[in-house]
N, C-alpha and C. Protein backbone atom coordinates (compact mmCIF):
# COMPACT_ATOMS: atom_id res chain seq x y z
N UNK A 1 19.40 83.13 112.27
CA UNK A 1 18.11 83.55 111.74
C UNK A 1 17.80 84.97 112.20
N UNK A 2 17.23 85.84 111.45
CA UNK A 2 16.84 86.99 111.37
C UNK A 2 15.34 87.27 111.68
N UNK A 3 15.24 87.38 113.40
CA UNK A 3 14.02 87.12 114.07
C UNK A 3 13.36 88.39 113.66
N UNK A 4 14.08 89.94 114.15
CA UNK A 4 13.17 91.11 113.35
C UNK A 4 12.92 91.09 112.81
N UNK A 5 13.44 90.70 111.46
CA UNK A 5 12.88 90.87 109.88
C UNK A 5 11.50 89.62 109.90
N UNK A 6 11.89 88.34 110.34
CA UNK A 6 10.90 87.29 110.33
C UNK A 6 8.83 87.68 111.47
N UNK A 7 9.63 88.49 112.64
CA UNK A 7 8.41 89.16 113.28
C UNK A 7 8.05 90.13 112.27
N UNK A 8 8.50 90.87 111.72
CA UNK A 8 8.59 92.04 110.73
C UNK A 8 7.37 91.69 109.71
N UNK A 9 7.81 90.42 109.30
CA UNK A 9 6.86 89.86 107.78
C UNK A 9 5.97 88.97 108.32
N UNK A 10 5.76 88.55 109.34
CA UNK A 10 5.32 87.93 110.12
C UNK A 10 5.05 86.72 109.91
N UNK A 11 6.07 86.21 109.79
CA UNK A 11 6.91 84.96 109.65
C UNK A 11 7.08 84.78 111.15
N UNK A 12 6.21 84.05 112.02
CA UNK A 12 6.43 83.04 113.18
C UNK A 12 5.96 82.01 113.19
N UNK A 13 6.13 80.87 112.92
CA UNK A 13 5.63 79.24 112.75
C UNK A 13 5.31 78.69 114.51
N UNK A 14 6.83 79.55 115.05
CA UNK A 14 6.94 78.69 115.95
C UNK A 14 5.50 79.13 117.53
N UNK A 15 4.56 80.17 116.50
CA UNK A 15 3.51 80.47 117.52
C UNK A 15 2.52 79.38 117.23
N UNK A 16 2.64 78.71 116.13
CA UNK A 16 1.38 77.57 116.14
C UNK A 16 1.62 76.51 117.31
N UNK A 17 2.83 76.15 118.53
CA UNK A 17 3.03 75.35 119.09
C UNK A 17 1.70 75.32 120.14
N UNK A 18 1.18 76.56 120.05
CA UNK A 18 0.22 76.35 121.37
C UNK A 18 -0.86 75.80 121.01
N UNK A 19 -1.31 75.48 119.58
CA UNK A 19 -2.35 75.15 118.88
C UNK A 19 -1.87 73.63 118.68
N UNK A 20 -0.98 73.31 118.71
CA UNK A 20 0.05 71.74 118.71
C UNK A 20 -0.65 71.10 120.10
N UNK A 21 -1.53 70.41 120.00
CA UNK A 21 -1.62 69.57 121.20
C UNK A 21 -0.54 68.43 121.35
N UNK A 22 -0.08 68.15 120.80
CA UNK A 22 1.01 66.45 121.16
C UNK A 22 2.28 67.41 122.05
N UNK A 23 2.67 69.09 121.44
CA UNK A 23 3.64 70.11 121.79
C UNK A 23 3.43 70.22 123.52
N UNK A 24 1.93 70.68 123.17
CA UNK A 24 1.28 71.01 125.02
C UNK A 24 1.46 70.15 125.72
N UNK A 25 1.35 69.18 125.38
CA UNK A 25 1.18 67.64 126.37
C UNK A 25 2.41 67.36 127.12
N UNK A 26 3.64 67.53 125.34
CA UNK A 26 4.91 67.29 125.99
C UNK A 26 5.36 68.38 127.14
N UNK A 27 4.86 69.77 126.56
CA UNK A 27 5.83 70.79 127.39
C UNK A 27 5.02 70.85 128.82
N UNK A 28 3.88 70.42 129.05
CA UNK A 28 2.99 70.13 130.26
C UNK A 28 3.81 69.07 131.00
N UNK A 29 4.32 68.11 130.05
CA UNK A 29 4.41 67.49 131.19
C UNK A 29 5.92 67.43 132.03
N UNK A 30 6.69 67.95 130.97
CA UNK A 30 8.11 68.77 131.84
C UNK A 30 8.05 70.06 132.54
N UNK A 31 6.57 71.22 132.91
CA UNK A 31 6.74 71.81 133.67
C UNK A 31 5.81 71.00 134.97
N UNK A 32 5.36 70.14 134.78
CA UNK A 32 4.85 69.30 135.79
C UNK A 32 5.56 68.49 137.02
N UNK A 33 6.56 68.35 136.08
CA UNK A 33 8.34 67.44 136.69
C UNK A 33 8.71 68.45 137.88
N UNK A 34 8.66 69.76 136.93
CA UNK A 34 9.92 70.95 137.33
C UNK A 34 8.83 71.04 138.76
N UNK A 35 8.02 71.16 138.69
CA UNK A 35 6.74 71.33 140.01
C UNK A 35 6.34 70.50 140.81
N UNK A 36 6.78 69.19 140.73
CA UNK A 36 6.51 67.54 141.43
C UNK A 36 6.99 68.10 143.02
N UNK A 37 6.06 67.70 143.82
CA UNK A 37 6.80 67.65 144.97
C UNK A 37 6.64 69.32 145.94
N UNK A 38 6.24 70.45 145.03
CA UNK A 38 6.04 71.70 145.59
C UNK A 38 4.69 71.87 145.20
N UNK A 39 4.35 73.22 146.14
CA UNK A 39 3.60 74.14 146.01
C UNK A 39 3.53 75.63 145.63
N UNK A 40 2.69 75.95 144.41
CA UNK A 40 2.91 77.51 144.24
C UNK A 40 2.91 78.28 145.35
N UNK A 41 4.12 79.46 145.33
CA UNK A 41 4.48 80.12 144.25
C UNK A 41 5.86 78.97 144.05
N UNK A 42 6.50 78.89 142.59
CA UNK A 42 7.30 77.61 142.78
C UNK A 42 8.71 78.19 142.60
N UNK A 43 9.07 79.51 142.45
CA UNK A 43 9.87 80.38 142.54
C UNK A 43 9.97 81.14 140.81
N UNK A 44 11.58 81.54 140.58
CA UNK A 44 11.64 82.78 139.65
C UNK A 44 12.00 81.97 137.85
N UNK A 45 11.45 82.56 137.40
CA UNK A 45 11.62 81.40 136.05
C UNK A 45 11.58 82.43 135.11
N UNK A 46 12.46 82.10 133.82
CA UNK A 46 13.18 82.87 133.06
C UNK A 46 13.14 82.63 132.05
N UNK A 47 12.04 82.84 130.55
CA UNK A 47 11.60 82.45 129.66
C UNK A 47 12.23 83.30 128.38
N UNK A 48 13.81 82.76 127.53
CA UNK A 48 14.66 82.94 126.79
C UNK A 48 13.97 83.07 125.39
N UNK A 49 14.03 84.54 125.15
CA UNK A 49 13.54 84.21 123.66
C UNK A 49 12.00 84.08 123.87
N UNK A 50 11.21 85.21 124.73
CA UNK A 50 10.19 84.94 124.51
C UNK A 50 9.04 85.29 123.70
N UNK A 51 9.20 85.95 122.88
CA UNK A 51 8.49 86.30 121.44
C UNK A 51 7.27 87.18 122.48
N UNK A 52 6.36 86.25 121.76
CA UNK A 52 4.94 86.85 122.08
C UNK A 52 4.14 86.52 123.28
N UNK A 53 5.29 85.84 124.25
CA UNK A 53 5.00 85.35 125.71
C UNK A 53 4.37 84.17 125.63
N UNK A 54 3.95 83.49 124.94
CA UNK A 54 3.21 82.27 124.83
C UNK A 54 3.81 81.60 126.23
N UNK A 55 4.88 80.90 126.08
CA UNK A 55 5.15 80.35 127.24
C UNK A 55 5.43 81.04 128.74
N UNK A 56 5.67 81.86 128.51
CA UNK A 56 5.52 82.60 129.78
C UNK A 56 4.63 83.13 130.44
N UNK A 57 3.76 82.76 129.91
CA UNK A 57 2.71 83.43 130.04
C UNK A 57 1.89 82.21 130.90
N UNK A 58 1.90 80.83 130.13
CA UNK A 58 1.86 79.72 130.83
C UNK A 58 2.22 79.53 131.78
N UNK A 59 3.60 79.89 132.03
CA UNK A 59 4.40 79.40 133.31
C UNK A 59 3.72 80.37 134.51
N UNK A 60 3.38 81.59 134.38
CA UNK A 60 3.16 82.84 134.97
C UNK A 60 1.58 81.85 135.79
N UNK A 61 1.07 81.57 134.59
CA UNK A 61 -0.75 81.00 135.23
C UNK A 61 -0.29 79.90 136.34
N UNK A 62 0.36 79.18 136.38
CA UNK A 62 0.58 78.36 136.97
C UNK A 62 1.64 78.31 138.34
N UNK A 63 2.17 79.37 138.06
CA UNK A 63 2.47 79.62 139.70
C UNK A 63 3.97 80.16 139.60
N UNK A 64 4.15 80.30 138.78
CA UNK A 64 6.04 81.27 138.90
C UNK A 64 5.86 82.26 138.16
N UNK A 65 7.36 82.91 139.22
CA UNK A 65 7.43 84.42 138.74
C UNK A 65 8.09 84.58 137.64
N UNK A 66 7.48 85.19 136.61
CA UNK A 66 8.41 84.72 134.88
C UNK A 66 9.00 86.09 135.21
N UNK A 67 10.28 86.18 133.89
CA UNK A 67 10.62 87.27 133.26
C UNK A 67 10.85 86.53 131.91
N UNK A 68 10.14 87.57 130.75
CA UNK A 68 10.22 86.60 129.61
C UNK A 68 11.71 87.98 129.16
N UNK A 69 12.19 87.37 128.46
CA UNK A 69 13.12 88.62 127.92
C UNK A 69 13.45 88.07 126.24
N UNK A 70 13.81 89.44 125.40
CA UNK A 70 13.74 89.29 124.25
C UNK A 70 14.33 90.09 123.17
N UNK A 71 15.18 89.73 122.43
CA UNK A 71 16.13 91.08 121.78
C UNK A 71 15.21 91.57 120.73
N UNK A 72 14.00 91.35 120.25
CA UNK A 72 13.95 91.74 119.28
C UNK A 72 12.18 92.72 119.89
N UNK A 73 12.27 94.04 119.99
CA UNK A 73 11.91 94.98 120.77
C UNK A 73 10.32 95.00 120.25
N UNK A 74 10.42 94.92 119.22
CA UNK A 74 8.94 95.31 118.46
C UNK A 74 7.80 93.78 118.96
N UNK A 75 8.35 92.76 119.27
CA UNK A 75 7.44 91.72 120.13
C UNK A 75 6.86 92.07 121.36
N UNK A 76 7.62 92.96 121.90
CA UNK A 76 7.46 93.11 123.37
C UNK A 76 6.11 93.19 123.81
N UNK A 77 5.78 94.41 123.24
CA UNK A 77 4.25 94.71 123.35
C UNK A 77 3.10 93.75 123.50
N UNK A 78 3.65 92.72 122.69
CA UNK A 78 2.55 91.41 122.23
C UNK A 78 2.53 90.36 123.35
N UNK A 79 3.62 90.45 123.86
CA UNK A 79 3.91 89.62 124.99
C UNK A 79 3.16 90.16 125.99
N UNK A 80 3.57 91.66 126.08
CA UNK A 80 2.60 92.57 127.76
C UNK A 80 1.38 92.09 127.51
N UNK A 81 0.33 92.38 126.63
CA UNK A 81 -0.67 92.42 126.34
C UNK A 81 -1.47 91.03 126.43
N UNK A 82 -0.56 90.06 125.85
CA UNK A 82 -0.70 88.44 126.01
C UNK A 82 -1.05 88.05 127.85
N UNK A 83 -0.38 88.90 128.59
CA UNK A 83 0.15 88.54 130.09
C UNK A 83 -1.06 89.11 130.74
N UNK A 84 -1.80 90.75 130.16
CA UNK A 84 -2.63 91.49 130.57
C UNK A 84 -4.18 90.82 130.33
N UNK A 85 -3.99 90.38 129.14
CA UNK A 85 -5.44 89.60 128.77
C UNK A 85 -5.39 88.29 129.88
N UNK A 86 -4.28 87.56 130.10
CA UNK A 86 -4.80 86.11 131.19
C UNK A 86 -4.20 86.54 132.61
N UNK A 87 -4.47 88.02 133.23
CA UNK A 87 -4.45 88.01 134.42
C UNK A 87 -3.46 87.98 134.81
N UNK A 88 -2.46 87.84 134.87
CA UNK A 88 -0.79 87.38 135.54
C UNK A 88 0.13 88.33 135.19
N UNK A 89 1.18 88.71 136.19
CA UNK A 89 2.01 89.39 136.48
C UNK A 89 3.47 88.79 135.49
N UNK A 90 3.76 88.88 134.71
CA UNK A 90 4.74 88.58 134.37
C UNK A 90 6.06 89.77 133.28
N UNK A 91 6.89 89.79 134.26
CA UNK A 91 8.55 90.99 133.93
C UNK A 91 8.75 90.73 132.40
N UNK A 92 8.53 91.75 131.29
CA UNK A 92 8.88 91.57 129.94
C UNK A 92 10.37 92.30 129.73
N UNK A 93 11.49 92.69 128.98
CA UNK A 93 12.32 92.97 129.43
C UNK A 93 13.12 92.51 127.65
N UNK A 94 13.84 93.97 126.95
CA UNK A 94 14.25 93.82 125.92
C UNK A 94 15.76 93.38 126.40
N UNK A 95 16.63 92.54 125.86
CA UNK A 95 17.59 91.89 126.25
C UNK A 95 18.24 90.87 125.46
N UNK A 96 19.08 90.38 125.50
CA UNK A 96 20.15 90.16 124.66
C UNK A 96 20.62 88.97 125.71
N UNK A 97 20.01 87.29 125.30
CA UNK A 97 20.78 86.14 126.06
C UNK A 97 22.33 86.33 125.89
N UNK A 98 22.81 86.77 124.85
CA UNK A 98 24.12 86.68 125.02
C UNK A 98 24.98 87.37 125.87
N UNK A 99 24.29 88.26 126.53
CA UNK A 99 24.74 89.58 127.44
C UNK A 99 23.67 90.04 128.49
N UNK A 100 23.26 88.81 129.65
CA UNK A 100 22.51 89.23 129.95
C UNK A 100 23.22 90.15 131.21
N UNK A 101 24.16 90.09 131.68
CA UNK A 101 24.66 91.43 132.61
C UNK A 101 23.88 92.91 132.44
N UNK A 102 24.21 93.19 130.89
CA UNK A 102 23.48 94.42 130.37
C UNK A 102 22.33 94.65 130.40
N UNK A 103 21.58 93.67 131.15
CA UNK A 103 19.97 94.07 130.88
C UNK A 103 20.37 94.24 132.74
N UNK A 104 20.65 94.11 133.40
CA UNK A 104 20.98 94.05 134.76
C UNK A 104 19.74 92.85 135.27
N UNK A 105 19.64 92.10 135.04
CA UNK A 105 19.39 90.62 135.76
C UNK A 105 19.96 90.51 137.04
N UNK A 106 19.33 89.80 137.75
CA UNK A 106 20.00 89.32 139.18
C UNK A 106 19.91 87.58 138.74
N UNK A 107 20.91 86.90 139.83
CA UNK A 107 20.33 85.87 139.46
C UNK A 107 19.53 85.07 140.69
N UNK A 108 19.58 83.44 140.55
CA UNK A 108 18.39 82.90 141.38
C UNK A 108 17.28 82.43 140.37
N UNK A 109 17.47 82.44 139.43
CA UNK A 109 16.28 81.56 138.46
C UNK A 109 16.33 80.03 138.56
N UNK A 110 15.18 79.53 138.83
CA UNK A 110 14.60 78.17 139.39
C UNK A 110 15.02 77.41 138.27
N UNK A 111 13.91 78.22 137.21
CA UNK A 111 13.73 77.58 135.91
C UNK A 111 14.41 78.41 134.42
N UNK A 112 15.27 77.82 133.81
CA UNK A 112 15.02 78.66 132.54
C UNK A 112 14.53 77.90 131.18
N UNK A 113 13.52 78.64 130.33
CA UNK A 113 13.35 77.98 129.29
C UNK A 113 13.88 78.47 127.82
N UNK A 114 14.20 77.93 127.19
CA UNK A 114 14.46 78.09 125.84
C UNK A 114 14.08 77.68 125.04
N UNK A 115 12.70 77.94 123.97
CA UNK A 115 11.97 77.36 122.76
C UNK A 115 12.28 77.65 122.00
N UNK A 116 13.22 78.09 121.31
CA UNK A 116 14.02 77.76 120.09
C UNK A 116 15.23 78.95 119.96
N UNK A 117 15.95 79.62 121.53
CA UNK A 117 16.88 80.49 120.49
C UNK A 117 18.38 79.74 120.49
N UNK A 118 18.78 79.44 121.13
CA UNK A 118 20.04 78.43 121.16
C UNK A 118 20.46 77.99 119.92
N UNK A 119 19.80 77.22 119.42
CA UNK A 119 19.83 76.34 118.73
C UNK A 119 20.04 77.05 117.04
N UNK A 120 20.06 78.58 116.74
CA UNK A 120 19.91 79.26 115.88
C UNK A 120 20.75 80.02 116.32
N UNK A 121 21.95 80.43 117.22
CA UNK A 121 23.24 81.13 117.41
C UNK A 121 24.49 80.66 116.48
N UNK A 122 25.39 81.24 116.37
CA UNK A 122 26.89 81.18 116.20
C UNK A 122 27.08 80.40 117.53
N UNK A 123 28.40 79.75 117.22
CA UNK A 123 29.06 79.00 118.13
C UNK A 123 29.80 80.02 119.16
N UNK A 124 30.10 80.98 118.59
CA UNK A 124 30.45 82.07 119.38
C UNK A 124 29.45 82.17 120.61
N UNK A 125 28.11 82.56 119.59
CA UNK A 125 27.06 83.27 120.74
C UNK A 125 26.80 81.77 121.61
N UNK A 126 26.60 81.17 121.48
CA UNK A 126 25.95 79.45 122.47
C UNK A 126 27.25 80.10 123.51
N UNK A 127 28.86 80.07 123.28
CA UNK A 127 29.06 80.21 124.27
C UNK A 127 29.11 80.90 125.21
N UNK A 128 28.76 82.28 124.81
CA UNK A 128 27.77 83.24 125.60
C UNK A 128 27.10 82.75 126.40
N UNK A 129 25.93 82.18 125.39
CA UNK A 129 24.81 81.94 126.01
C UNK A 129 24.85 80.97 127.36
N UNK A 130 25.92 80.25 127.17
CA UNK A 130 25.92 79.07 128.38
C UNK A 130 26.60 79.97 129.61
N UNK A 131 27.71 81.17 129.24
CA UNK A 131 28.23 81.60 130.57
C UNK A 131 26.86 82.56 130.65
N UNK A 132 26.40 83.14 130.35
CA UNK A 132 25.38 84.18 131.02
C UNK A 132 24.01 83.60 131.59
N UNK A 133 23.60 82.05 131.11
CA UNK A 133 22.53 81.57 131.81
C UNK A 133 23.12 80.96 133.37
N UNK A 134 24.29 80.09 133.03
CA UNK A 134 24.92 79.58 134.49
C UNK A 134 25.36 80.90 135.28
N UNK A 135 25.53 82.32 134.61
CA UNK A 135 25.57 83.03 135.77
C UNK A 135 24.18 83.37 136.44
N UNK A 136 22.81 83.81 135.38
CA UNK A 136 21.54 83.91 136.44
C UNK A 136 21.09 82.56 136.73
N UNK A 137 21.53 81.41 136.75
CA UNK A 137 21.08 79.93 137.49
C UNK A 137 21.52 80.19 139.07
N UNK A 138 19.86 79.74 139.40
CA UNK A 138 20.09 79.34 141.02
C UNK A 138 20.70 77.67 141.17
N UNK A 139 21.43 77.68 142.22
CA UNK A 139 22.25 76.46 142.70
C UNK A 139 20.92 75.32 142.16
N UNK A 140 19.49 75.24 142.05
CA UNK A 140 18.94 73.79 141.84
C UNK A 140 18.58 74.14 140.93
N UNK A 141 18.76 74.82 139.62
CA UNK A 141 17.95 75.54 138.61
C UNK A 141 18.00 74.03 137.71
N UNK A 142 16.65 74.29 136.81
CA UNK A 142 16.85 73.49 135.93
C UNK A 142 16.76 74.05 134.27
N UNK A 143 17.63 73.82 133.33
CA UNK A 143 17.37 74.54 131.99
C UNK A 143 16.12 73.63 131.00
N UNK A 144 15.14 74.01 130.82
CA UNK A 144 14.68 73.08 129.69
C UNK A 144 14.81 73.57 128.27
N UNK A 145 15.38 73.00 126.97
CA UNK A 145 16.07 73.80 126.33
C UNK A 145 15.82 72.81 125.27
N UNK A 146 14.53 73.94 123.83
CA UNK A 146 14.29 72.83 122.29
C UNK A 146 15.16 73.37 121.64
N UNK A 147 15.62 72.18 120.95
CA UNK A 147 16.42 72.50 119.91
C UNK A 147 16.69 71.25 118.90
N UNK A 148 16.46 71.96 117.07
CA UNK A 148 16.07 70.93 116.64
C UNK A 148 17.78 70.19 116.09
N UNK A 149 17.20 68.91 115.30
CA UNK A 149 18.43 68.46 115.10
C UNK A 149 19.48 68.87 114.15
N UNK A 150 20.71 68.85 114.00
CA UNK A 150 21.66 69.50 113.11
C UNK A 150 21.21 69.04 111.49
N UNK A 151 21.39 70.44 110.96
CA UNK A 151 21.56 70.27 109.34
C UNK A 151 21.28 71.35 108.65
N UNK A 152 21.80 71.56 107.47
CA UNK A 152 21.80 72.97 106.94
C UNK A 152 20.32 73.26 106.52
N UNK A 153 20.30 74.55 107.41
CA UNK A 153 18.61 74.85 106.38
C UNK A 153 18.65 76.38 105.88
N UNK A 154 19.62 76.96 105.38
CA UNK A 154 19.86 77.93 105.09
C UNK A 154 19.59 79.04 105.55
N UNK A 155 18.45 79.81 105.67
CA UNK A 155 18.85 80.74 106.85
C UNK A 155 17.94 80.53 108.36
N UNK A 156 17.68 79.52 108.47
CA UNK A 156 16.59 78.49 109.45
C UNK A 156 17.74 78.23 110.27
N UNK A 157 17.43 78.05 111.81
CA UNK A 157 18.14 77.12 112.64
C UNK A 157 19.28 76.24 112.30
N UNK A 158 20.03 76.24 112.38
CA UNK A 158 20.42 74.67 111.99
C UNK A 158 20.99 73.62 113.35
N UNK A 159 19.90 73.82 114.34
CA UNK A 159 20.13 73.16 115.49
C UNK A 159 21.45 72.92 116.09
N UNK A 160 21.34 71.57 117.26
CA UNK A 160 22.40 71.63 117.79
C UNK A 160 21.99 69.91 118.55
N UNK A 161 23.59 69.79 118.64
CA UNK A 161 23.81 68.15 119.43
C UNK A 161 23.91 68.15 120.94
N UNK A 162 23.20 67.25 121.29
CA UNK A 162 23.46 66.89 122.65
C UNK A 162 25.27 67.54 123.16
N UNK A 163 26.21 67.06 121.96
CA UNK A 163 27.72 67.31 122.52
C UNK A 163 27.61 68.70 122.79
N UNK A 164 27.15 69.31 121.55
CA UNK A 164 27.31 70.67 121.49
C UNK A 164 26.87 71.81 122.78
N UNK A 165 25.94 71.35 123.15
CA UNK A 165 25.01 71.55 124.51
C UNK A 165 25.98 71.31 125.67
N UNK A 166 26.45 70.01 125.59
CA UNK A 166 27.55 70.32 126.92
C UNK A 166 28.65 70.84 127.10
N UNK A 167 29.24 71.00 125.61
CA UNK A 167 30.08 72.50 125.56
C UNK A 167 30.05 73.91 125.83
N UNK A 168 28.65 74.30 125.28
CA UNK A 168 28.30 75.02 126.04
C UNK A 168 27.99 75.57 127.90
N UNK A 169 27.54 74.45 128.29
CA UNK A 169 27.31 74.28 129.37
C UNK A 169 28.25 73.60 130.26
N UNK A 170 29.40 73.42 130.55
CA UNK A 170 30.44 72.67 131.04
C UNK A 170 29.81 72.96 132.52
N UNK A 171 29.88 71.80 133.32
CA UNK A 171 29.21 71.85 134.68
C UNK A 171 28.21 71.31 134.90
N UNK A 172 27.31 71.43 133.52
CA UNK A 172 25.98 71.21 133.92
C UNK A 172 25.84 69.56 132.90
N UNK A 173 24.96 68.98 133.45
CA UNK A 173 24.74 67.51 133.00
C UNK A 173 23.16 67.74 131.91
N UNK A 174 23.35 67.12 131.10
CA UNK A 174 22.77 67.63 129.36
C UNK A 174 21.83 65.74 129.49
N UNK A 175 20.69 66.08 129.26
CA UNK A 175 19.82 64.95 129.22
C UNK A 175 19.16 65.10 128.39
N UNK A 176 18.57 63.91 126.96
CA UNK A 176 18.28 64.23 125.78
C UNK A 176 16.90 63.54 126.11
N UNK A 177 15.76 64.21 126.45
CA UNK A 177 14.59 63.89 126.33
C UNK A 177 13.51 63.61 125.50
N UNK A 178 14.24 63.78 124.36
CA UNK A 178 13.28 62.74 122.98
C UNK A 178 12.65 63.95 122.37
N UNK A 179 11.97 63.56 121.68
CA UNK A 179 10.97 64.56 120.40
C UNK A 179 10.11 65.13 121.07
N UNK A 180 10.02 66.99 120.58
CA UNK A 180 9.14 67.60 121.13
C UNK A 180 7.55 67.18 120.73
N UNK A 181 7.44 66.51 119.78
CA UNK A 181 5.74 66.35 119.06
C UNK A 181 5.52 67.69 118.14
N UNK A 182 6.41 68.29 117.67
CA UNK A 182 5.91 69.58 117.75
C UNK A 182 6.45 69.32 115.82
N UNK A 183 5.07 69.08 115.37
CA UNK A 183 4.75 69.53 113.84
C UNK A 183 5.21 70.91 112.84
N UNK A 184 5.68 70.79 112.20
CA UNK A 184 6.13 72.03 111.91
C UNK A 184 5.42 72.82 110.76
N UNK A 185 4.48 73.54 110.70
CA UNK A 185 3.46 74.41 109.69
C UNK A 185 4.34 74.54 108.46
N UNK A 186 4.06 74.19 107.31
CA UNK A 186 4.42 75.00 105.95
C UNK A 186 4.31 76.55 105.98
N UNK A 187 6.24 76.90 105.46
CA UNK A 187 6.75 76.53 104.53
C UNK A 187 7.82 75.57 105.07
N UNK A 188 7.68 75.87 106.82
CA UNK A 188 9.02 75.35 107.37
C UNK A 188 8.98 74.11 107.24
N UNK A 189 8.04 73.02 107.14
CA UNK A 189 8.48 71.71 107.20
C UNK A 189 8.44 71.22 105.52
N UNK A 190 8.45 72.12 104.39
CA UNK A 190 8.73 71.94 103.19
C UNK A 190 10.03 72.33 103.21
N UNK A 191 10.87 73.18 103.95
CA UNK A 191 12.05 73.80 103.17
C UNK A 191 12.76 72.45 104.26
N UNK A 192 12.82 72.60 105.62
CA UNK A 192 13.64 71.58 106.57
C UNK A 192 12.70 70.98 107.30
N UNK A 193 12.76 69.58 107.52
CA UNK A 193 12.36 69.24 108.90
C UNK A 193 12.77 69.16 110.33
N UNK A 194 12.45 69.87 111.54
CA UNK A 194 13.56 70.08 112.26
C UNK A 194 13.32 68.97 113.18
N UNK A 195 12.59 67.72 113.56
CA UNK A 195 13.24 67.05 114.12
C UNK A 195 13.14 67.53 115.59
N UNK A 196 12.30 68.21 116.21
CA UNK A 196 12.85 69.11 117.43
C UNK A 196 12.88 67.84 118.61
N UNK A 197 13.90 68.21 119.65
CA UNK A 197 14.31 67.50 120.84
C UNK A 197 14.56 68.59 122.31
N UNK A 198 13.55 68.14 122.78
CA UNK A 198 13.89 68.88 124.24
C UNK A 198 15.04 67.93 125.32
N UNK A 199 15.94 69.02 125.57
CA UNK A 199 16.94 68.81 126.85
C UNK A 199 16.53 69.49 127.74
N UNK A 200 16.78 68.63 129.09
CA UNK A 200 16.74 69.19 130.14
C UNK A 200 18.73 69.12 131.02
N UNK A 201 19.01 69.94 131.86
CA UNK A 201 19.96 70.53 131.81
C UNK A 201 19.67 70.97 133.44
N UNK A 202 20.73 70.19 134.08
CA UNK A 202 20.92 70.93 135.50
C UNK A 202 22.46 70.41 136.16
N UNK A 203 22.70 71.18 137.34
CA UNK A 203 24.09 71.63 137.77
C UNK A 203 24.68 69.90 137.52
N UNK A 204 25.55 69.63 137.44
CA UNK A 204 26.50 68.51 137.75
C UNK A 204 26.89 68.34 139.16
């Protein structure tokens, strides 16, 4: 999928999730998990594909240090500004999951999230994507990672399988945590329904 051109025409569906209460509830209650047991600050968390910061911006209020990062440059702004209006410090950063060396990342990330870019790569890029996140993963990191289910939607996502996920990720143990709740706004749930499923994903 062709995220510039889609920010471009401003084609983003996937910003109504924050307006999705059944979405909030779910994604509340897996950063609730990731936080069971600690106290802020809860360490460094790494928000993949973060558009307009929505989620990072979340994670930021609540007690970790985000870096949202994002290849497609002309969002960026929307994200700072998103972070500046609710108070919180959070690293914006134009970048390329498939190469994150080149953005010079360190690693040590607690948490990483992914709300929908995975799942819309080449098989090529996923396997990118899996060596360059397990290289910035800290030893207890956990990935939480939507992605909807497989099927052609022409130039839409066409998700990805639990298998596919642990191909990517060899090492790491792939847990299929059920339906995000997350409704999908017309035109997208006229052209595909995606079905979305959050995994969670940590070392083996």
């Amino acid at each position: 999928m062709n995220y510039d051109l889609a920010y471009r025409i401003g084609f983003h569906p996937w910003e109504v999730a924050l307006d999705t209460p059944e979405f909030v509830e779910t994604i509340t209650e897996l950063f609730d998990e990731e936080e069971r047991g600690r106290e802020p600050p809860f360490g460094r968390a790494l928000d993949v594909g973060t558009g307009s910061g929505i989620w990072g911006v979340e994670l930021a209020k609540r007690g970790w240090e985000v870096t949202g990062i994002d290849n497609v440059k002309r969002v960026l702004p929307r994200a700072e500004q998103r972070a500046a209006e609710a108070g919180v410090d959070m690293a914006v950063l134009h970048a390329d999951v498939t190469d994150l060396s080149a953005a010079g990342l360190d690693g040590g990330f607690r948490l990483i999230l992914d709300t929908g870019t995975y799942h819309g790569l080449r098989k090529d890029q996923r396997e990118a994507v899996g060596r360059e996140l397990d290289a910035v993963a800290g030893p207890d990191a956990t990935i939480l990672l939507l992605a909807w289910e497989p099927k052609r939607r022409g130039p839409l996502p066409r998700g990805a399988t639990r298998e596919e996920l642990e191909a990517a990720f060899p090492g790491w143990t792939v847990e299929d945590l059920g339906r995000t709740n997350f409704e999908a706004p017309k035109p997208v749930e006229v052209i595909a329904t995606p079905n979305e499923h959050w995994y969670r994903m940590q070392r083996a």
